[in-house]
Protein backbone atom coordinates (compact mmCIF):
# COMPACT_ATOMS: atom_id res chain seq x y z
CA UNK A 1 164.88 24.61 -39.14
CA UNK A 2 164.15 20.84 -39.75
CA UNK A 3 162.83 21.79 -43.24
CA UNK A 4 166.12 23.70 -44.04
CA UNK A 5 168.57 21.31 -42.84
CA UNK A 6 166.79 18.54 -44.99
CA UNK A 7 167.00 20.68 -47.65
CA UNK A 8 170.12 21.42 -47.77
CA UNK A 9 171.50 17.98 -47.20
CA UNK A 10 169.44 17.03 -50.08
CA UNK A 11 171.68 19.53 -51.88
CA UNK A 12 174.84 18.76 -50.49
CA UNK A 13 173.99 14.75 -51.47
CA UNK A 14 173.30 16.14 -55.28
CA UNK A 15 176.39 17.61 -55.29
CA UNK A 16 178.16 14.20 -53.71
CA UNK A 17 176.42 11.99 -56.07
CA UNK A 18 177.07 13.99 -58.67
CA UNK A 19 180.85 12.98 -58.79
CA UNK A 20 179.41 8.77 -59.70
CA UNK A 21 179.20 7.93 -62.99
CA UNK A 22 176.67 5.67 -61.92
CA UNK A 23 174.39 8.26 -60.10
CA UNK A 24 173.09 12.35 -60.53
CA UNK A 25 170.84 14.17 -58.92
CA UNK A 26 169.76 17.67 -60.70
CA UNK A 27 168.67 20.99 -58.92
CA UNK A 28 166.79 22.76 -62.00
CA UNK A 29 164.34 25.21 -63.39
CA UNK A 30 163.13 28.34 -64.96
CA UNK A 31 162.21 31.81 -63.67
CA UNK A 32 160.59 33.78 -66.53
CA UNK A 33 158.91 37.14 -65.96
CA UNK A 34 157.70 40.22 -68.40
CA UNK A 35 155.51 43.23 -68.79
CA UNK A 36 152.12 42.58 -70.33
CA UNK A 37 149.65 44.50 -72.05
CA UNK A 38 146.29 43.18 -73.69
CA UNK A 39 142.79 44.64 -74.54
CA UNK A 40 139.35 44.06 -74.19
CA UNK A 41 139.42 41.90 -71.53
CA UNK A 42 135.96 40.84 -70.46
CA UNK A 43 134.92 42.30 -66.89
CA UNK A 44 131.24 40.63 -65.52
CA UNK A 45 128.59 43.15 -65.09
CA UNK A 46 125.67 40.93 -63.78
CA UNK A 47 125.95 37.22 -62.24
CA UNK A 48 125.25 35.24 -65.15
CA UNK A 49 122.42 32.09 -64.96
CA UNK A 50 120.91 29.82 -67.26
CA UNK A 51 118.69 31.78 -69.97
CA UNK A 52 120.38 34.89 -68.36
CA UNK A 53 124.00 35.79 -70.22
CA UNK A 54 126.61 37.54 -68.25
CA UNK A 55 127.30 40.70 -69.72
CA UNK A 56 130.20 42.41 -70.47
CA UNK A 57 132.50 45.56 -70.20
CA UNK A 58 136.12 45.17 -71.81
CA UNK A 59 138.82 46.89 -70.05
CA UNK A 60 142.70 46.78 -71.08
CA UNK A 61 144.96 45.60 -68.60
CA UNK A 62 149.00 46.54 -67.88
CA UNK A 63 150.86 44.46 -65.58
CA UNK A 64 153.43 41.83 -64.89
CA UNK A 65 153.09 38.15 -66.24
CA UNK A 66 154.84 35.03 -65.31
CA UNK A 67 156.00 32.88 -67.02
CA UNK A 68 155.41 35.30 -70.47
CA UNK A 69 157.64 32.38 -72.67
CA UNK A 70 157.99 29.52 -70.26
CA UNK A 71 156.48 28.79 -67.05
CA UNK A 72 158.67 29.78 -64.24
CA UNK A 73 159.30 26.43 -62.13
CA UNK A 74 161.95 24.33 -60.17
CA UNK A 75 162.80 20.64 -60.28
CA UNK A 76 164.68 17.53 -59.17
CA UNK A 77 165.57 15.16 -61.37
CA UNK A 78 167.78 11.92 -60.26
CA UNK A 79 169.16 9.21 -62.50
CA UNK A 80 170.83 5.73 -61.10
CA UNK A 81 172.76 3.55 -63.88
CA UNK A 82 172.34 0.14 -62.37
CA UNK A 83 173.96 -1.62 -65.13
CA UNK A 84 173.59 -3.50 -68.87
CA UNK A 85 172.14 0.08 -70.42
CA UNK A 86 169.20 0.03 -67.45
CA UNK A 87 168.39 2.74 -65.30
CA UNK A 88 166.12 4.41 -62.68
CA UNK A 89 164.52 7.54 -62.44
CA UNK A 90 162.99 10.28 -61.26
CA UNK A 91 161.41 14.09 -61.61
CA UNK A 92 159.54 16.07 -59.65
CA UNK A 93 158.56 19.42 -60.65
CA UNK A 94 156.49 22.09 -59.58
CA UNK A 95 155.30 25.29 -61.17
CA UNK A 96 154.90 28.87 -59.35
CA UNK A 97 154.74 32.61 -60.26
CA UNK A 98 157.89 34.80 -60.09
CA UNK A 99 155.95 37.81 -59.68
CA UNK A 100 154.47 36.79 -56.32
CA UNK A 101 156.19 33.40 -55.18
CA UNK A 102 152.66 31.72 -55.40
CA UNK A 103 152.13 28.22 -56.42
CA UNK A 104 151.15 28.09 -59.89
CA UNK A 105 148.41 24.97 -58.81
CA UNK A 106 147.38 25.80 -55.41
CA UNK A 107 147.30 22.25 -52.85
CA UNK A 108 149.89 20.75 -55.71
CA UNK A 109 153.77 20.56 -53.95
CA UNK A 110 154.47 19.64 -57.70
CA UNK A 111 152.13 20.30 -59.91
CA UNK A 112 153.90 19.92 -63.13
CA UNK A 113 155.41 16.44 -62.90
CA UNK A 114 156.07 13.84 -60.40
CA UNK A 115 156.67 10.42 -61.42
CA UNK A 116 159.86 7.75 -61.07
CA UNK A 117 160.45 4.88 -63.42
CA UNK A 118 162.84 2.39 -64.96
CA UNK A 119 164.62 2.40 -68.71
CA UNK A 120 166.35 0.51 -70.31
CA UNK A 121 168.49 2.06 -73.82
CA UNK A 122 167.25 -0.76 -75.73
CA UNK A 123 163.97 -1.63 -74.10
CA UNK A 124 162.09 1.77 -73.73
CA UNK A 125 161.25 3.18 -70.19
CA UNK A 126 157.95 2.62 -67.90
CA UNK A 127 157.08 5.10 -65.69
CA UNK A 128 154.39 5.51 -63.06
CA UNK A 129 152.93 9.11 -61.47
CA UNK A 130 151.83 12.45 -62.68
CA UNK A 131 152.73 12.64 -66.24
CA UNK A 132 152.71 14.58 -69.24
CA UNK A 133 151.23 12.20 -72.61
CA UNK A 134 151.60 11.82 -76.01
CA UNK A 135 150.80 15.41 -77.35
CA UNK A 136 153.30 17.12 -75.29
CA UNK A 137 155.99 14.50 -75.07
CA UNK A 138 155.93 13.99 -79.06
CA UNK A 139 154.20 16.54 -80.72
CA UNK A 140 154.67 20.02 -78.87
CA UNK A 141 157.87 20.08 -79.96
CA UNK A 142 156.63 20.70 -83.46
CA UNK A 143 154.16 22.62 -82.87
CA UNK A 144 152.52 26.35 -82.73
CA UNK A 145 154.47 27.17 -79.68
CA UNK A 146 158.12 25.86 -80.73
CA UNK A 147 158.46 29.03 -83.11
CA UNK A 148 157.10 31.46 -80.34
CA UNK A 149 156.00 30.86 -76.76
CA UNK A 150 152.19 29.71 -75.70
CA UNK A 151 150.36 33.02 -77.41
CA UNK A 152 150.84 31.20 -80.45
CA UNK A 153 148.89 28.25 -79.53
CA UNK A 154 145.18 27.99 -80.81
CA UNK A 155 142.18 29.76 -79.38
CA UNK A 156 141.71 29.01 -75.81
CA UNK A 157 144.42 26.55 -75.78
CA UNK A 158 141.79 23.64 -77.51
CA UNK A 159 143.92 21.10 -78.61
CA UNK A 160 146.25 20.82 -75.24
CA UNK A 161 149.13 22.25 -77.43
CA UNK A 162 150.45 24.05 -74.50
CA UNK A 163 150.46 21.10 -71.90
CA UNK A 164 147.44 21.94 -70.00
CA UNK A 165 146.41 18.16 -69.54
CA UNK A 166 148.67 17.00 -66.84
CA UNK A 167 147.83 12.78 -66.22
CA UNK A 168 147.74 12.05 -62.54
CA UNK A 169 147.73 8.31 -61.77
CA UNK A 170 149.52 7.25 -64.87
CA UNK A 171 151.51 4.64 -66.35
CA UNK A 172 153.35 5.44 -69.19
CA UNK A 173 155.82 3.34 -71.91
CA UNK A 174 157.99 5.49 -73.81
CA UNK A 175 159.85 3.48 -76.83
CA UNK A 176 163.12 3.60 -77.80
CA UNK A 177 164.39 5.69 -81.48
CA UNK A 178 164.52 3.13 -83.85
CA UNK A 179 165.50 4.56 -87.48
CA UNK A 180 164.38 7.94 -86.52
CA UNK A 181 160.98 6.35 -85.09
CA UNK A 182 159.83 6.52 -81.34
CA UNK A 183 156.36 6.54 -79.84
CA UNK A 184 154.74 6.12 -76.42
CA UNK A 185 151.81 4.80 -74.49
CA UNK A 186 149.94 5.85 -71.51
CA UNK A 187 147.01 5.11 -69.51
CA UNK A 188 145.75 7.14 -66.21
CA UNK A 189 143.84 5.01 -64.05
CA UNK A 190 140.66 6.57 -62.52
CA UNK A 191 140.38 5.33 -59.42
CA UNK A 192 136.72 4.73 -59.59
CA UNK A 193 136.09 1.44 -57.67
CA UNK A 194 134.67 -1.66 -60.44
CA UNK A 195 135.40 0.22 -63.21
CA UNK A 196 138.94 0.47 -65.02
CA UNK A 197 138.08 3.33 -67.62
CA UNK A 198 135.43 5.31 -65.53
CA UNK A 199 137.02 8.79 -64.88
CA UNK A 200 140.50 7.41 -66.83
CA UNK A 201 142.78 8.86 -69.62
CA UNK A 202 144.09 7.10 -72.67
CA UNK A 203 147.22 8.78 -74.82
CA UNK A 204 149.11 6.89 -77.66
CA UNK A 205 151.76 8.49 -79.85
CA UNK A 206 154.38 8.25 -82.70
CA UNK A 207 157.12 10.52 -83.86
CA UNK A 208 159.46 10.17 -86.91
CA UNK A 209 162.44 11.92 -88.03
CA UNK A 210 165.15 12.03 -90.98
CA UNK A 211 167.54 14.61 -91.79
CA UNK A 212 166.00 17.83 -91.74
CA UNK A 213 162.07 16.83 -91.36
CA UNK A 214 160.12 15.62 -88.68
CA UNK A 215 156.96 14.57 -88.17
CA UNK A 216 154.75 13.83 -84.91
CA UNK A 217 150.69 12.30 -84.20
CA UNK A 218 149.13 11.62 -81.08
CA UNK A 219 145.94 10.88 -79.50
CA UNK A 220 144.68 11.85 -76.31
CA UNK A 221 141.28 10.44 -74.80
CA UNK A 222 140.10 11.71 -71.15
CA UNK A 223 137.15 10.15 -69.26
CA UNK A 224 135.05 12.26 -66.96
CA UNK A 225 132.13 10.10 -66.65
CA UNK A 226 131.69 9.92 -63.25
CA UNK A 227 130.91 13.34 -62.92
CA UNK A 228 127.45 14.03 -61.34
CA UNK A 229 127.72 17.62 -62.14
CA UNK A 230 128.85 20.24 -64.77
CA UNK A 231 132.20 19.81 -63.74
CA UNK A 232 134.82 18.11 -64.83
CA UNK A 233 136.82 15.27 -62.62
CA UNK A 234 138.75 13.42 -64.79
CA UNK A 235 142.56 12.31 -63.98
CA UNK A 236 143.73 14.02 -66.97
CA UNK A 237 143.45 18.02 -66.33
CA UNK A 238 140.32 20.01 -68.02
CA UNK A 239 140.96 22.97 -69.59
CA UNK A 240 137.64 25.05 -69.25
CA UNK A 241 138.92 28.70 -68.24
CA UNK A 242 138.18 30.14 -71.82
CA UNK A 243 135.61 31.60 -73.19
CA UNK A 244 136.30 29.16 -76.17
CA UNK A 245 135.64 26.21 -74.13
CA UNK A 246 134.17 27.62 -70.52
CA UNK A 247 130.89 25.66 -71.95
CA UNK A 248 131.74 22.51 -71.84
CA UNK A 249 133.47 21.84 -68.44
CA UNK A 250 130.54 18.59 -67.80
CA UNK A 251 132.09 17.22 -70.94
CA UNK A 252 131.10 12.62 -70.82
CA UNK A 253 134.88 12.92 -72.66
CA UNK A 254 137.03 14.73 -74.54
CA UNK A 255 139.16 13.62 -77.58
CA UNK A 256 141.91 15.46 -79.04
CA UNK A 257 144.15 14.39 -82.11
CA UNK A 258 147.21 16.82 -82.74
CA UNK A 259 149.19 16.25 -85.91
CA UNK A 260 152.57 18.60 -86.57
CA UNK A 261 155.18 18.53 -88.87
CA UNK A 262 158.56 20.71 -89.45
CA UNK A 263 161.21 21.35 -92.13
CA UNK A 264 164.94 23.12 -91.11
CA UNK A 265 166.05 24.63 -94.03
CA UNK A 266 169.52 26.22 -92.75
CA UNK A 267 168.24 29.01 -90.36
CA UNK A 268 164.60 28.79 -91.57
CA UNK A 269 162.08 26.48 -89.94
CA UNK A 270 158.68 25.98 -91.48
CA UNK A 271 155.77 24.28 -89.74
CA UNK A 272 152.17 23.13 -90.38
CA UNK A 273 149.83 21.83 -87.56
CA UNK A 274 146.52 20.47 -87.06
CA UNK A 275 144.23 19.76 -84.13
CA UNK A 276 141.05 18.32 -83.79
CA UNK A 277 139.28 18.20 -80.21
CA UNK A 278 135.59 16.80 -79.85
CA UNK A 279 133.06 16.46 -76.79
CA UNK A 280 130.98 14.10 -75.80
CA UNK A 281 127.93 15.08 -73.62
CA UNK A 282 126.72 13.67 -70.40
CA UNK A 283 123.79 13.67 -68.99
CA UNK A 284 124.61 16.60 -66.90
CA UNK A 285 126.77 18.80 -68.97
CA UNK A 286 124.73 22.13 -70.50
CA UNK A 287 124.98 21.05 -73.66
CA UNK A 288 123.30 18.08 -75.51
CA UNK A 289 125.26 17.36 -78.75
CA UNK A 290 128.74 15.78 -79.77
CA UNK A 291 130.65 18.83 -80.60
CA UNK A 292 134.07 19.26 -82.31
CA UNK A 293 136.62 21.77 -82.83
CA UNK A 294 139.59 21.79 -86.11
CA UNK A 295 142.29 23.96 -86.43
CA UNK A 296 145.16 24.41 -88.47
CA UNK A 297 147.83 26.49 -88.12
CA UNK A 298 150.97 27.10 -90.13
CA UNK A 299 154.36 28.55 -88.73
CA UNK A 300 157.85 29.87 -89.53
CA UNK A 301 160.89 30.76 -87.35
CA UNK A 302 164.12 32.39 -89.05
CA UNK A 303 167.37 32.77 -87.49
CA UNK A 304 168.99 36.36 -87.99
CA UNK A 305 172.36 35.26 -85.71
CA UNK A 306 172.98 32.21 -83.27
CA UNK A 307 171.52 34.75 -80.69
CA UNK A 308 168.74 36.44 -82.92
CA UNK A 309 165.83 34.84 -83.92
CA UNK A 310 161.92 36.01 -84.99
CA UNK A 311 159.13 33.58 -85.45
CA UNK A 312 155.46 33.77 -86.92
CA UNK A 313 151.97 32.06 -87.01
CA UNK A 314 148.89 32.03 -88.00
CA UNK A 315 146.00 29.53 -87.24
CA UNK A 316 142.29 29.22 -87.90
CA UNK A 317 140.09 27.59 -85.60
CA UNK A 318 136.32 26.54 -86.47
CA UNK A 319 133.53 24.51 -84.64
CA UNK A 320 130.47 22.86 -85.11
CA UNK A 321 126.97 24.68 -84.55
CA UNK A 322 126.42 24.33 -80.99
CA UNK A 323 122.62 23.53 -80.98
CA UNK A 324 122.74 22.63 -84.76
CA UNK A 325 120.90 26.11 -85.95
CA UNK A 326 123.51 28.79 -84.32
CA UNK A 327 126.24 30.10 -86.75
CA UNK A 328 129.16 27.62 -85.89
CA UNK A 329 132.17 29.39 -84.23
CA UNK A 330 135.50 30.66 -85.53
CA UNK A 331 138.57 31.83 -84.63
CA UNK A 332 141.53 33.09 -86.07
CA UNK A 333 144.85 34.43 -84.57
CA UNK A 334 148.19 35.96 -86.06
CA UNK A 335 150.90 36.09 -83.50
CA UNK A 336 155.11 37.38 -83.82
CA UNK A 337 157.50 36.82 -81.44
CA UNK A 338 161.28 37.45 -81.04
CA UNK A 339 164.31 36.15 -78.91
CA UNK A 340 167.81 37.43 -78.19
CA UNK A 341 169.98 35.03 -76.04
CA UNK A 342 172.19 37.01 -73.84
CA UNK A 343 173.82 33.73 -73.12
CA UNK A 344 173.16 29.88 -72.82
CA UNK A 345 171.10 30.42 -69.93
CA UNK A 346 169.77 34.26 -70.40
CA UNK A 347 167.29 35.23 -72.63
CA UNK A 348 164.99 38.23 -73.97
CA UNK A 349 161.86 37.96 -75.78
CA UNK A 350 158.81 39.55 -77.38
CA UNK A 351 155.53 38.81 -78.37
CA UNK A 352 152.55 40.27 -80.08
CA UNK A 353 149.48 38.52 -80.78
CA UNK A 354 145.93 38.81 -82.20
CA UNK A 355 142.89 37.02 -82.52
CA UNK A 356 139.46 37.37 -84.08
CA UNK A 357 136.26 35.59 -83.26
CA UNK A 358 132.56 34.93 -85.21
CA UNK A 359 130.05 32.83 -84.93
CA UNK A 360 127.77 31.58 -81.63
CA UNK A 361 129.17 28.63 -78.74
CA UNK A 362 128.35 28.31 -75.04
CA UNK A 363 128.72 30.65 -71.79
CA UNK A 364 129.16 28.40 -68.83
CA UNK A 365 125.94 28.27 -67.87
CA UNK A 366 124.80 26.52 -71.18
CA UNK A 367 123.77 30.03 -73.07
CA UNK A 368 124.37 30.82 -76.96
CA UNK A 369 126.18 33.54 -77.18
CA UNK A 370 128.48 35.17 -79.35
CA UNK A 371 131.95 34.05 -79.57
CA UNK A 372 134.91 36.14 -78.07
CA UNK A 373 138.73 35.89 -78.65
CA UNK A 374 140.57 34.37 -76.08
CA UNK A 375 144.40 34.45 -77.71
CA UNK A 376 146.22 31.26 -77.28
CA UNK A 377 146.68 30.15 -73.48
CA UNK A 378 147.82 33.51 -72.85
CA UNK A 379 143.97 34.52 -72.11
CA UNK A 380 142.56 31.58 -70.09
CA UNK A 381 140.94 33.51 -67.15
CA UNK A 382 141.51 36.84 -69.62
CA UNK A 383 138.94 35.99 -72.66
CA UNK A 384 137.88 38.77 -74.39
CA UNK A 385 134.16 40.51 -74.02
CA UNK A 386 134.24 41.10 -77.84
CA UNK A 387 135.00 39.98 -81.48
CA UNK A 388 139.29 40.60 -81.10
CA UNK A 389 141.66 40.95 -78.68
CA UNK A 390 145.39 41.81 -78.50
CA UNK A 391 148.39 41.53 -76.49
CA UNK A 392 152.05 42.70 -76.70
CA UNK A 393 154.55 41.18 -74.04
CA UNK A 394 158.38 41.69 -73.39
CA UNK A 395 160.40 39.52 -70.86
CA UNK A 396 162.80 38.15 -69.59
CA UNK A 397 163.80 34.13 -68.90
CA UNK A 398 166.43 32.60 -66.83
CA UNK A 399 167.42 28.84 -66.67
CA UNK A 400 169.32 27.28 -64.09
């Protein structure tokens, strides 16, 4: 009853602060839901060891997904003008599953932001918590999944263009547009005691628009150093539930660099993308050579009606050899989408995506083996046992 009362006095003081100029407080979020079906999904037959492979048996799976276009979540956000264009802030948001009413991070009360800060219009903002970077802040937005939802993203999400790496810890500047020009800065400290970049994350990046074109870079460097096993414990989140990158979870560091670009030509929006992600070894992660990962993807999204829209994509991931004599791995993936807006807060949607994969890279347990598909970030936990996989998906999303 305590918990309730709090609650709802934190509610009825939005509502009151609402009515200041000076102050807001904002109840938000998404609930997003759909009906999913994809193939081949790889089921374990055997427990899988170094020099022994886990085997395989695809099955196709029907069911409900969360979160099919946007992850289903709920937020506060609170802003305070205190004068001369400066102000404080605040979000904290947390993620969860609208088919069960689970967390979406289990332990995390918000697992998808929580950070407060100070701006200024003419000064640029600092802010200090658990924090998106660089990537997402500047570059999603032009990216595979702004003319579709996170199917469209590369193989096994590789290049963080869905916003797996979440920065706890973190400090972060965030510039202000200057002749269509804006950037940002972040560091996540580590917390490992005589040591400032042990275990850290580094993120720097700019973004520059005029008229109709935009385009975005950023660069994203997470420590895990301090790891003394095949895991990974960096601040900045891993992203290691894929067959694409389940083989490098011990990872020294990871480096991505995401470059996107788009064009609005009237009701047409064209895109290109690239991504480049590369691991370092350590002396406990299963494999021994710097490895890296391009992609490139191009994208289009056309507008029928203000309510009506279908976008499509194509990308083509390829890797290095993993032990320098395996074939080197490669992915590609089509993917089509649609949306109808039933209003400003209501929307419908469908997506269908496939993916092919060649070539050799690493089981978790440090074994070549052949690549599978694993579409987008749609698969993480869902690779494929085989060459291909496809889904189809039709939802529904909510704001409020």
């Amino acid at each position: 009853m305590k918990k309730t009362s709090m609650f709802l006095g934190l509610l009825a003081a939005s509502g009151a602060m609402s009515a200041h100029a000076e102050s807001s407080i904002t109840l938000y979020g998404i609930a997003d839901d759909s009906l999913q079906y994809i193939n081949n999904v790889g089921v374990a037959q055997n427990t899988g060891a170094a020099g022994r492979p886990v085997a395989y048996k695809n099955e196709s799976r029907f069911g409900m997904y969360s979160g099919g276009y946007s992850g289903s979540r709920w937020g506060l956000k609170g802003v305070e003008d205190l004068g001369g264009g400066t102000t404080s802030f605040f979000n904290l948001e947390n993620g969860f599953s609208i088919a069960t009413g689970a967390f979406s991070s289990s332990g995390l009360a918000f697992s998808r932001q929580a950070f407060v800060g100070i701006g200024n219009t003419s000064y640029g903002s600092v802010s200090f918590g658990r924090q998106y970077e660089a990537i997402t802040d500047l570059v999603q937005g032009y990216g595979p999944i702004s003319y579709g939802n996170f199917s469209g993203t590369y193989a096994g999400d590789i290049s963080n263009y869905d916003n797996y790496a979440r920065i706890n810890n973190s400090v972060k500047y965030r510039s202000p547009t200057i002749g269509g020009l804006s950037g940002e800065v972040l560091y996540g400290l580590g917390g490992v005691a005589g040591s400032l970049n042990t275990d850290s994350t580094l993120s720097a990046g700019l973004k520059y628009v005029v008229g109709r074109w935009g385009i975005a870079a950023a660069y994203l460097r997470m420590d895990n150093s301090n790891s003394t096993a095949n895991t990974w414990n960096g601040s900045g989140a891993g992203n290691f539930n894929s067959s694409v990158t389940a083989g490098f979870a011990g990872a020294r560091r990871v480096q991505i660099v995401d470059v996107a670009s788009r064009y609005e030509l009237g009701a047409l929006s064209l895109g290109l993308n690239y991504g480049y992600t590369h691991y370092s070894p350590s002396a406990v992660s299963l494999f021994r050579r710097a490895l890296s990962f391009q992609t490139g993807g191009a994208n289009a999204l056309y507008k029928f009606t203000p309510a009506f829209a279908v976008g499509g994509g194509y990308s083509y991931t390829m890797g290095q050899s993993v032990n320098g004599s395996a074939s080197r791995p490669h992915y590609q993936q089509f993917t089509l989408s649609s949306t109808y807006s039933l209003s400003k807060t209501t929307m419908l949607y469908t997506t269908a995506a496939y993916q092919h994969a060649s070539g050799n890279t690493l089981d978790a347990f440090g074994n070549v083996v052949n690549a599978t598909a694993s579409i987008g970030d749609s698969a993480n936990g869902s690779s494929s046992g085989s060459s291909s996989q496809f889904l189809i998906r039709a939802g529904i999303r909510k704001l409020f």
